[in-house]
Protein backbone atom coordinates (compact mmCIF):
# COMPACT_ATOMS: atom_id res chain seq x y z
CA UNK A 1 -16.85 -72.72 -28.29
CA UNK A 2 -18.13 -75.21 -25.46
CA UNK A 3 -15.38 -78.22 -26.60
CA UNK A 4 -12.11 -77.60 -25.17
CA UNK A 5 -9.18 -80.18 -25.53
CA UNK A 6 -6.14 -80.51 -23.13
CA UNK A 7 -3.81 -80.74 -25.80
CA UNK A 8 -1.33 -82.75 -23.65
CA UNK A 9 -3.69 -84.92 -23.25
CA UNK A 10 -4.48 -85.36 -26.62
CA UNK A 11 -0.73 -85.86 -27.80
CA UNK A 12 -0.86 -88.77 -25.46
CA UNK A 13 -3.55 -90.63 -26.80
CA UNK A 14 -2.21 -89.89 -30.28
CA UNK A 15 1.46 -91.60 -29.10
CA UNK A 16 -0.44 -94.66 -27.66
CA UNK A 17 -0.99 -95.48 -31.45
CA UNK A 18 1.68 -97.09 -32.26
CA UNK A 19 1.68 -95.67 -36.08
CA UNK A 20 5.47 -96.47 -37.74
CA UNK A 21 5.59 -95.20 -41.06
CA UNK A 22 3.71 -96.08 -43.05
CA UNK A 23 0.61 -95.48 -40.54
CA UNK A 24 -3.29 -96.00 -41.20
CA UNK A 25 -6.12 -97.35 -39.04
CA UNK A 26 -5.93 -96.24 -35.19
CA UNK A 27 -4.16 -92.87 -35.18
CA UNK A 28 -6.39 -91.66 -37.28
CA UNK A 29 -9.08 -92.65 -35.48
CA UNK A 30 -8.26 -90.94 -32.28
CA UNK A 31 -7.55 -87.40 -34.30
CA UNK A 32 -10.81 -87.57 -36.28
CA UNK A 33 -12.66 -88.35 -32.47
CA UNK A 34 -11.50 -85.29 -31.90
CA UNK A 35 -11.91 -83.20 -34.90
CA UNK A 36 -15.50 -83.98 -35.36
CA UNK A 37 -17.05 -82.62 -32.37
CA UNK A 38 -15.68 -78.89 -33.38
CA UNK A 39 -16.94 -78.98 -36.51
CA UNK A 40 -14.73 -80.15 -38.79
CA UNK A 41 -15.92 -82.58 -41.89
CA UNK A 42 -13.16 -85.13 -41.80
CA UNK A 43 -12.22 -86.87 -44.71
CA UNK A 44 -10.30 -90.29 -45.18
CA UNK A 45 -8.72 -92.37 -47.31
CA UNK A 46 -6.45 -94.94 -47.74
CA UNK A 47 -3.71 -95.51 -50.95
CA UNK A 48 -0.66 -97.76 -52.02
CA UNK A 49 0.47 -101.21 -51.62
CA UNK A 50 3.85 -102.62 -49.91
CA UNK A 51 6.04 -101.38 -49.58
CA UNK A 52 5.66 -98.43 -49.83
CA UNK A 53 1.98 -98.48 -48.70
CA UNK A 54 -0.90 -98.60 -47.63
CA UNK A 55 -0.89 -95.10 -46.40
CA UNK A 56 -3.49 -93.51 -44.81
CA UNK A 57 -4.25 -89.53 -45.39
CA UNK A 58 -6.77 -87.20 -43.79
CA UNK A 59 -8.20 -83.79 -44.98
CA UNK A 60 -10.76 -81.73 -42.92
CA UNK A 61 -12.14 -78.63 -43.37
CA UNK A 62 -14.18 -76.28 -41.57
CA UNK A 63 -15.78 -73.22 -42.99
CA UNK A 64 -16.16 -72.19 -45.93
CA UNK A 65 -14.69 -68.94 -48.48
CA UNK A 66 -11.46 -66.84 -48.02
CA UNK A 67 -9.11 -66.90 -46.48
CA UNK A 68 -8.01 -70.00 -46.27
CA UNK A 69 -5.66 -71.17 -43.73
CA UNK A 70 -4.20 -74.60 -43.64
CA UNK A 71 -2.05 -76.36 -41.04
CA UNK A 72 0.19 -79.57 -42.52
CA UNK A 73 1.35 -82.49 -40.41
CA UNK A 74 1.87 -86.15 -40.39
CA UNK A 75 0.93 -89.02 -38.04
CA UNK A 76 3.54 -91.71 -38.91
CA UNK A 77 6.80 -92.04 -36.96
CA UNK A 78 10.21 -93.99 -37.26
CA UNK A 79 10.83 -96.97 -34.98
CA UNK A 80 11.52 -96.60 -31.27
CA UNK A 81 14.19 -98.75 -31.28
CA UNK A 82 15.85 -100.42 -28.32
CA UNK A 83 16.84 -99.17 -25.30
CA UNK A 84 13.98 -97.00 -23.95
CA UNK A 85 13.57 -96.41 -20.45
CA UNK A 86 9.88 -97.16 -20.47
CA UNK A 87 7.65 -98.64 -23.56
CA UNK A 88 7.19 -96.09 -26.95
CA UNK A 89 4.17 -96.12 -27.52
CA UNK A 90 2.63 -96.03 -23.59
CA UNK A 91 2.70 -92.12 -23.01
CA UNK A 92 4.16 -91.18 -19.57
CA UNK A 93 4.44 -88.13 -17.55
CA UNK A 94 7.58 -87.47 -15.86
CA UNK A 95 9.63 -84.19 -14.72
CA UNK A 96 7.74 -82.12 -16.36
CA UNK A 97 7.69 -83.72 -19.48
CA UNK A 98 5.52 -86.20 -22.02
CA UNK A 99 7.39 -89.12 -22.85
CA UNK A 100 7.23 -91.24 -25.98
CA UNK A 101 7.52 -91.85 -29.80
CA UNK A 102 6.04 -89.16 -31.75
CA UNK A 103 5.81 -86.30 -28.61
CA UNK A 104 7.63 -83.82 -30.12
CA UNK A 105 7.80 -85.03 -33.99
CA UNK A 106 5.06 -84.55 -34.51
CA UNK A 107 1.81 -85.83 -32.64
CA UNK A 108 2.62 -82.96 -29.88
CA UNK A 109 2.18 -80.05 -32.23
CA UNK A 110 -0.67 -82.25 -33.93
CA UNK A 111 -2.54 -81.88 -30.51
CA UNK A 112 -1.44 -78.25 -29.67
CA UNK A 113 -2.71 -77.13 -33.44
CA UNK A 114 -6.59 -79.08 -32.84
CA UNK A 115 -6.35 -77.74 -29.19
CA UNK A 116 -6.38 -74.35 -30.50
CA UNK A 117 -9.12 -74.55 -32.95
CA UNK A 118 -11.17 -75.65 -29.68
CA UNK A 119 -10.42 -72.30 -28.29
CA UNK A 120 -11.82 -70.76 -31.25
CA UNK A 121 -15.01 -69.12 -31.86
CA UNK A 122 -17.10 -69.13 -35.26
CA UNK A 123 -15.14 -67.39 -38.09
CA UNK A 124 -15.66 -66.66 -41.89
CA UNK A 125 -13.06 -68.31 -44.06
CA UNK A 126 -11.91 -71.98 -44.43
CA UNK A 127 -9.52 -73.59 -41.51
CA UNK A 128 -8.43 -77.30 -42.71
CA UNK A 129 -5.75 -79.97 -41.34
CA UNK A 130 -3.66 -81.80 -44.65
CA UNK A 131 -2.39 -84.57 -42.80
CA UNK A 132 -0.49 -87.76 -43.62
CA UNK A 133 0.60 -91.27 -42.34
CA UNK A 134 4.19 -91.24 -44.71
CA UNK A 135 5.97 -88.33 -43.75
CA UNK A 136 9.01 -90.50 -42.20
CA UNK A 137 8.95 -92.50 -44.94
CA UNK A 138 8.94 -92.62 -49.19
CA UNK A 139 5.84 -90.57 -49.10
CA UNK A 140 5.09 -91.84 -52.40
CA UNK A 141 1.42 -92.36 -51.25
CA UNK A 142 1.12 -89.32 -48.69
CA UNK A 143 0.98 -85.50 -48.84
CA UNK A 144 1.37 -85.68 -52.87
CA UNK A 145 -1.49 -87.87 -52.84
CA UNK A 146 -3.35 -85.44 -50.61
CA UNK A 147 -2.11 -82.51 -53.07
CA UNK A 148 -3.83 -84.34 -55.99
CA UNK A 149 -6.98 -85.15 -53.85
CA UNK A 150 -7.43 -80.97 -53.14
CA UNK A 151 -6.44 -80.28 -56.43
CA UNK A 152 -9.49 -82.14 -57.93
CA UNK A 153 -11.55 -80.75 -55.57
CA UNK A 154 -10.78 -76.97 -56.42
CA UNK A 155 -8.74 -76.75 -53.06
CA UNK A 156 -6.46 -74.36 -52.85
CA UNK A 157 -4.94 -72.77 -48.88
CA UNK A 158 -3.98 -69.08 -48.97
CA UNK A 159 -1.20 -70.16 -46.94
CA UNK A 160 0.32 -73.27 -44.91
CA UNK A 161 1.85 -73.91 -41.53
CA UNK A 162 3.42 -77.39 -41.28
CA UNK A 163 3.55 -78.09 -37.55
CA UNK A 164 7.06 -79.57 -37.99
CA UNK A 165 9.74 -79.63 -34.82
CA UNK A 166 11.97 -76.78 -35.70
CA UNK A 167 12.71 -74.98 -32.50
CA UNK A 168 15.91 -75.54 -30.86
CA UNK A 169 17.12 -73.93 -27.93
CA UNK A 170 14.23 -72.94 -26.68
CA UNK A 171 10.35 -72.93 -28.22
CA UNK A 172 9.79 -70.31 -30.83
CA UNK A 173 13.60 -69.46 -31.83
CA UNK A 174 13.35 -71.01 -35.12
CA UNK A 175 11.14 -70.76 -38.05
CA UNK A 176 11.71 -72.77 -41.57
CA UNK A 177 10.69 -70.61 -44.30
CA UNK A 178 12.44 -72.80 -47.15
CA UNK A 179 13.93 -76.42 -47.35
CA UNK A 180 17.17 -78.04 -49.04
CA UNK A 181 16.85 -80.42 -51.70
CA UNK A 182 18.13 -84.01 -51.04
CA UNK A 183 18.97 -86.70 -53.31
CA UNK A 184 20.25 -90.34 -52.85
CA UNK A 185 22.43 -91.78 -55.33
CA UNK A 186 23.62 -95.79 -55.42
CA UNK A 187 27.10 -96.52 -57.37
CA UNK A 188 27.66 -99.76 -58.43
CA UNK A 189 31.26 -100.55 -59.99
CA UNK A 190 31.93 -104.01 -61.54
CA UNK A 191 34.95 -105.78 -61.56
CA UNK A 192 35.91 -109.34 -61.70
CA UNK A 193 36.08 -111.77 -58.62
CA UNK A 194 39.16 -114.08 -57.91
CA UNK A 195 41.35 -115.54 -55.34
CA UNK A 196 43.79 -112.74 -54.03
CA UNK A 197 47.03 -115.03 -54.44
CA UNK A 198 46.27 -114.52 -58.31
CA UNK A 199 45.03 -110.83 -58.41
CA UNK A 200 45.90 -111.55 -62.18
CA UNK A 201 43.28 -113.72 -63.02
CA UNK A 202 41.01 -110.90 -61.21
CA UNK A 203 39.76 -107.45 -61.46
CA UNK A 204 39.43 -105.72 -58.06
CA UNK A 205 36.94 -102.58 -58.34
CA UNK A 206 37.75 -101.48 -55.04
CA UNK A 207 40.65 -99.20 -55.67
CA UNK A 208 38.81 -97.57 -58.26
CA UNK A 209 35.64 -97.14 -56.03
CA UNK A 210 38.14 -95.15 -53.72
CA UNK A 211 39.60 -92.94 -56.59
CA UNK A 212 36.02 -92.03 -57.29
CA UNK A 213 35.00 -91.13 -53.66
CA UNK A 214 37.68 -88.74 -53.79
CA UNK A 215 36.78 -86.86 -56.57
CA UNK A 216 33.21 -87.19 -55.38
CA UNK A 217 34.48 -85.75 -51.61
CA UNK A 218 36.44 -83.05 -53.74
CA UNK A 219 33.75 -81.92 -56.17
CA UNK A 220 33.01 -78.37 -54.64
CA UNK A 221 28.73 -77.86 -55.48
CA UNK A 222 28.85 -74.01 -54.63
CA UNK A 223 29.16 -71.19 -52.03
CA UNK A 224 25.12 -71.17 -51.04
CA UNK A 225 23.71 -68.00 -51.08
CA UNK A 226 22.25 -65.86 -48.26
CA UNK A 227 18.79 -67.92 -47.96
CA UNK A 228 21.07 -71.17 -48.22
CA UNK A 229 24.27 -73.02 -46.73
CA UNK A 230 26.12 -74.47 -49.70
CA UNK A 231 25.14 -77.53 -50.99
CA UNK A 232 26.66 -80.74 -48.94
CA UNK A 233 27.68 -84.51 -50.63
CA UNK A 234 28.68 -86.84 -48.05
CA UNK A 235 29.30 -90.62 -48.72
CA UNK A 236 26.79 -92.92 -46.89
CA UNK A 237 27.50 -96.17 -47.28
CA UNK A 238 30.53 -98.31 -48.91
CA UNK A 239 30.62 -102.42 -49.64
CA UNK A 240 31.59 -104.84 -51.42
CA UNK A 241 30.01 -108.22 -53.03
CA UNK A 242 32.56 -110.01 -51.11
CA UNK A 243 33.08 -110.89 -47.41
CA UNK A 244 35.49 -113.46 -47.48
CA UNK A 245 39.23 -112.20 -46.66
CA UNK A 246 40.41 -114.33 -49.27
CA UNK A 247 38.26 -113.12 -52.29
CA UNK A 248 38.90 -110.20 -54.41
CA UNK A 249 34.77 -108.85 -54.99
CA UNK A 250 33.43 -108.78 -58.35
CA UNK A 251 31.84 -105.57 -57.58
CA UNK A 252 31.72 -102.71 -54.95
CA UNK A 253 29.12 -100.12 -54.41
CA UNK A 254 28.75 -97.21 -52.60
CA UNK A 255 25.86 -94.93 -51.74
CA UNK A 256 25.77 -91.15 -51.26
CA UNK A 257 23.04 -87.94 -50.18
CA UNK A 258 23.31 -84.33 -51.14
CA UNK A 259 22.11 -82.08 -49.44
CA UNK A 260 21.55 -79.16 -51.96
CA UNK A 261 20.53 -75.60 -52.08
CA UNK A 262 18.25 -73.70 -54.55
CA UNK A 263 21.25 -72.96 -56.66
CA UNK A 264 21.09 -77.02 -57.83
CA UNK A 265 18.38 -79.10 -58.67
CA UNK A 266 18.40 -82.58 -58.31
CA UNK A 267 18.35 -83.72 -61.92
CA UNK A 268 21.56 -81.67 -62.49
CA UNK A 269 23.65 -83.26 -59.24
CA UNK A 270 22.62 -86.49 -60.35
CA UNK A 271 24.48 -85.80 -63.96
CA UNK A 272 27.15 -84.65 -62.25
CA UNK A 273 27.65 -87.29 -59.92
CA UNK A 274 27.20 -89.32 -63.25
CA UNK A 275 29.92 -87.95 -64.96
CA UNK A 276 32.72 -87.77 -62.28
CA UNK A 277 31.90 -91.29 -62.22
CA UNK A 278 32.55 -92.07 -65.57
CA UNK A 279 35.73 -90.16 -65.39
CA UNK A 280 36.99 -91.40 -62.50
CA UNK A 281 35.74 -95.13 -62.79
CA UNK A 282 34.86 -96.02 -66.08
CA UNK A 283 32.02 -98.81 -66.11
CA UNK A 284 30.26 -97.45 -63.09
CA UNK A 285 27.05 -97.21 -63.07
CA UNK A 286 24.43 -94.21 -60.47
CA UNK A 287 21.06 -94.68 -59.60
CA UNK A 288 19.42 -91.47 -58.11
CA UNK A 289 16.16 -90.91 -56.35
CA UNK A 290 15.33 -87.51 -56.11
CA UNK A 291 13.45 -87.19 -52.51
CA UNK A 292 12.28 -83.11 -53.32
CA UNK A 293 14.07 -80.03 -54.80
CA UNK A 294 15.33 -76.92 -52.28
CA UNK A 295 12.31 -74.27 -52.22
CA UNK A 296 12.04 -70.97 -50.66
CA UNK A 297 9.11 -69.03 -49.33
CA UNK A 298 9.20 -65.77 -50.80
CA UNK A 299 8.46 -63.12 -48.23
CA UNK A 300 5.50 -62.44 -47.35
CA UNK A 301 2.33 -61.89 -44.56
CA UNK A 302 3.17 -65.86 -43.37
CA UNK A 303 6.15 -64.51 -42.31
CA UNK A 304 4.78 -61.78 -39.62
CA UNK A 305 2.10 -63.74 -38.94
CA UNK A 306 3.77 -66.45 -37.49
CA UNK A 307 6.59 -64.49 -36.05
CA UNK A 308 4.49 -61.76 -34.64
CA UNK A 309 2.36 -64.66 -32.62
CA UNK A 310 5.91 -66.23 -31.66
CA UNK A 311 6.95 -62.63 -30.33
CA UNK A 312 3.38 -62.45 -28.66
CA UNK A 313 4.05 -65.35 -26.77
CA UNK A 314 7.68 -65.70 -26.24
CA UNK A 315 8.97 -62.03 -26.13
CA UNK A 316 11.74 -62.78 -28.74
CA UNK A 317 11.26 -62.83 -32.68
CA UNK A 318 12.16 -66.31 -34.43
CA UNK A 319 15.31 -66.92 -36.64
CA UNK A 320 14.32 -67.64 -40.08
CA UNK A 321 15.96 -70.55 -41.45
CA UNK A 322 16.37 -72.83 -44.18
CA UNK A 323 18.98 -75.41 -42.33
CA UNK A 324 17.91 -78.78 -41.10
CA UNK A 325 16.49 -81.82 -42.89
CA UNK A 326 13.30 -81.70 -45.59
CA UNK A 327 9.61 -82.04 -44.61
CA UNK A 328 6.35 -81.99 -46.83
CA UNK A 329 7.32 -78.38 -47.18
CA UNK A 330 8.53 -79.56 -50.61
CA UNK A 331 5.36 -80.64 -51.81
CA UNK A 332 3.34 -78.09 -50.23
CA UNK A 333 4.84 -75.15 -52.09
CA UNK A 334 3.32 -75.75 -55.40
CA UNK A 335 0.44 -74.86 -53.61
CA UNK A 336 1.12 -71.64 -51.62
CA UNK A 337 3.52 -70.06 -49.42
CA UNK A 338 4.68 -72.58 -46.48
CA UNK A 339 6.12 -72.44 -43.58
CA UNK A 340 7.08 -74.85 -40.59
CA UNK A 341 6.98 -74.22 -37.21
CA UNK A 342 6.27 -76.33 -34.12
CA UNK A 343 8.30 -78.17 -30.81
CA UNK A 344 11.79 -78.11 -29.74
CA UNK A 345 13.51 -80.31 -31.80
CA UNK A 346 16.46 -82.49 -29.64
CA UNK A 347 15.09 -85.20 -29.37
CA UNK A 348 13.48 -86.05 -32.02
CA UNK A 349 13.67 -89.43 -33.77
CA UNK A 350 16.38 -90.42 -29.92
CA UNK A 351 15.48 -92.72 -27.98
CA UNK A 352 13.03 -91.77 -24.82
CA UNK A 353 11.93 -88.58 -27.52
CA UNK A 354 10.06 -86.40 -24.97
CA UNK A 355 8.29 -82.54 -25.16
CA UNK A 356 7.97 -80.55 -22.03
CA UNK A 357 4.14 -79.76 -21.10
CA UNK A 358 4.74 -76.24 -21.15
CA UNK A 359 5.54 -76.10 -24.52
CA UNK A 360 3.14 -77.59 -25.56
CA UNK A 361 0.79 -75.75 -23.79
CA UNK A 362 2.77 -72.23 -24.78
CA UNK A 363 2.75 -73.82 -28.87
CA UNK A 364 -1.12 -74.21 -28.53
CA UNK A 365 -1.66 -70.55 -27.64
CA UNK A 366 0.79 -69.58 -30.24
CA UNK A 367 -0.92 -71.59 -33.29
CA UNK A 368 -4.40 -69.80 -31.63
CA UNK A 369 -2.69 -66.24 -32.84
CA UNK A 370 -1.22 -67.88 -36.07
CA UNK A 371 -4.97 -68.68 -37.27
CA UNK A 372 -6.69 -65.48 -35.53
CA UNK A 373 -4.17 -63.30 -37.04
CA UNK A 374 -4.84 -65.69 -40.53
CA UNK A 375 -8.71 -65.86 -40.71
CA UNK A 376 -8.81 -62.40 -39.77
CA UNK A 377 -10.60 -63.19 -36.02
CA UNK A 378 -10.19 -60.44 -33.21
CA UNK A 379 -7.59 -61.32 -31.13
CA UNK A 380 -8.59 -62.91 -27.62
CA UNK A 381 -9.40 -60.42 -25.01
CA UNK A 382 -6.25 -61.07 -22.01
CA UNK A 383 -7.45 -63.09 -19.24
């Protein structure tokens, strides 16, 4: 193809959108710019209300038949924070490196992934980008919504690669070919408030909040498996409705995540949770949200294909892995197999978040095998 994209360049035109979840408008903008000139049809739209909207989402396509290759990605990011040694959202070379929110998770793969359909030439089969603007966040209005948008369009991807940072000591050692579950519960035990020189006249919930964060901490969920670590509940949070030293509270609360393999599923934990509590503080009450269930790619060609292009590039094979956080992964599945791969991940989500050049450079070259090697395209002749 004549249009070729420095993807480097790219990423930093992409982080000088200053796109905090939930993101719409400008980022977009700049990656459609650069989709449409290699033939992509882009399509946008926008969904949801506050708060946890409006959220903007973008599909495009090229091509057209089997096989049908998809790469999935958001452009929102969390908050920079303070205490960066330059500004966020202004891009800046230094050392070696691309500075700012968003380089490595995940506007930097974003650019090496469009950078490599540049270096593409014309192929049968369907190449498309699923991305969204609330990754970071809810995504009540994001890659769901997208799912339901293909879905009533007869859409369907043979397989996905999310373009998530999950590389660690060096690029290409990791691969995510499943995801935990994770679940957020909120406790709330009442009691009744008072003045502590008549603890009498008062009921103080906090002792029993701390008899039920022990049996919580000493609930045991399993052993995991040999796709998963076991399943992890750690206490997040702990208050009370009182700050006053002199004031027994009239109720205390405590909040909690589990991190759970595919042995669980969320629905279950949360009637666990719901019944220690009710053992162990009677009159306690759990709210859950259920943020996705633990999934596993069964094996498959994603598998070699990706790792084969890693080896290609890197000289090592990948570790596949299901440790680490959730992405859209979750979602995705129901669709076809998934995997994620993209960036070194340390600093991620820190302040001064930076990628080296070279690796983004070296990822762009490696997504170019992942979709020859998918659409069935000769490899490129060596240079």
């Amino acid at each position: 193809m004549t249009t070729t994209i420095d993807p480097v360049e790219l990423a930093g035109r992409l982080i000088a959108c200053p796109s905090i979840t939930p993101a719409s408008g400008e980022v977009f903008d700049v990656l459609e710019a650069a989709l449409l000139p290699l033939g992509f049809a882009v399509h946008r739209f926008v969904e949801g209300e506050p708060p946890d909207g409006p959220v903007e989402n973008l599909f495009a396509t090229r091509g057209s038949g089997a096989p049908h290759f998809g790469f999935a990605g958001h452009l929102d990011v969390v908050p920079p924070g303070d205490g960066w040694a330059t500004d966020a959202f202004v891009p800046e070379l230094r050392g070696g490196l691309i500075h700012g929110r968003g380089a490595v998770d995940m506007k930097g793969g974003i650019a090496a992934f469009v950078a490599a359909c540049a270096d593409l030439p014309r192929h049968a089969g369907t190449l498309s980008l699923i991305i969204t603007g609330d990754e970071e966040g809810p995504a009540t209005y994001g890659t769901p919504r997208l799912i339901e948008w293909m879905k009533a369009r007869g859409i369907r991807p043979d397989m996905i690669l999310i373009g998530e940072p999950t590389s660690e000591a060096r690029l290409g050692d990791v691969v995510k070919i499943g995801r935990r579950g994770s679940v957020n519960m909120w406790i709330k035990l009442p009691g009744i408030q008072g003045h502590v020189a008549y603890p009498h006249r008062a009921d103080n919930p906090v002792p029993r909040l701390g008899r039920l964060i022990d049996a919580l901490c000493a609930l045991k969920l399993d052993d995991g498996n040999d796709a998963f670590q076991p399943s992890n509940l750690e206490i997040t949070a702990v208050e009370t409705s009182s700050k006053a030293t002199n004031v027994i509270p009239g109720a205390a609360f405590a909040q909690l995540n589990i991190r759970f393999n595919d042995l669980q599923s969320g629905e279950a934990l949360v009637e666990r949770v719901r019944r220690t509590a009710e053992a162990a503080a009677p009159g306690s009450t759990v709210e859950a949200k259920i943020s996705g269930e633990a999934f596993l790619t069964p094996a498959g060609p994603i598998y070699e294909i990706v790792s084969a292009a890693i080896e290609a590039e890197t000289g090592a094979r990948p570790r596949l892995s299901t440790h680490g956080g959730t992405s859209d992964g979750r979602f995705l599945i129901e669709m076809c197999p998934v995997v994620d791969f993209g960036l070194p991940n340390a600093t991620m989500h820190k302040l001064d978040e930076a990628a080296a050049v070279d690796d983004i450079l070296a990822l762009q070259r490696i997504y170019g095998r992942v979709i020859r090697a998918a659409l069935g395209i000769e490899p490129q002749p060596p240079e």
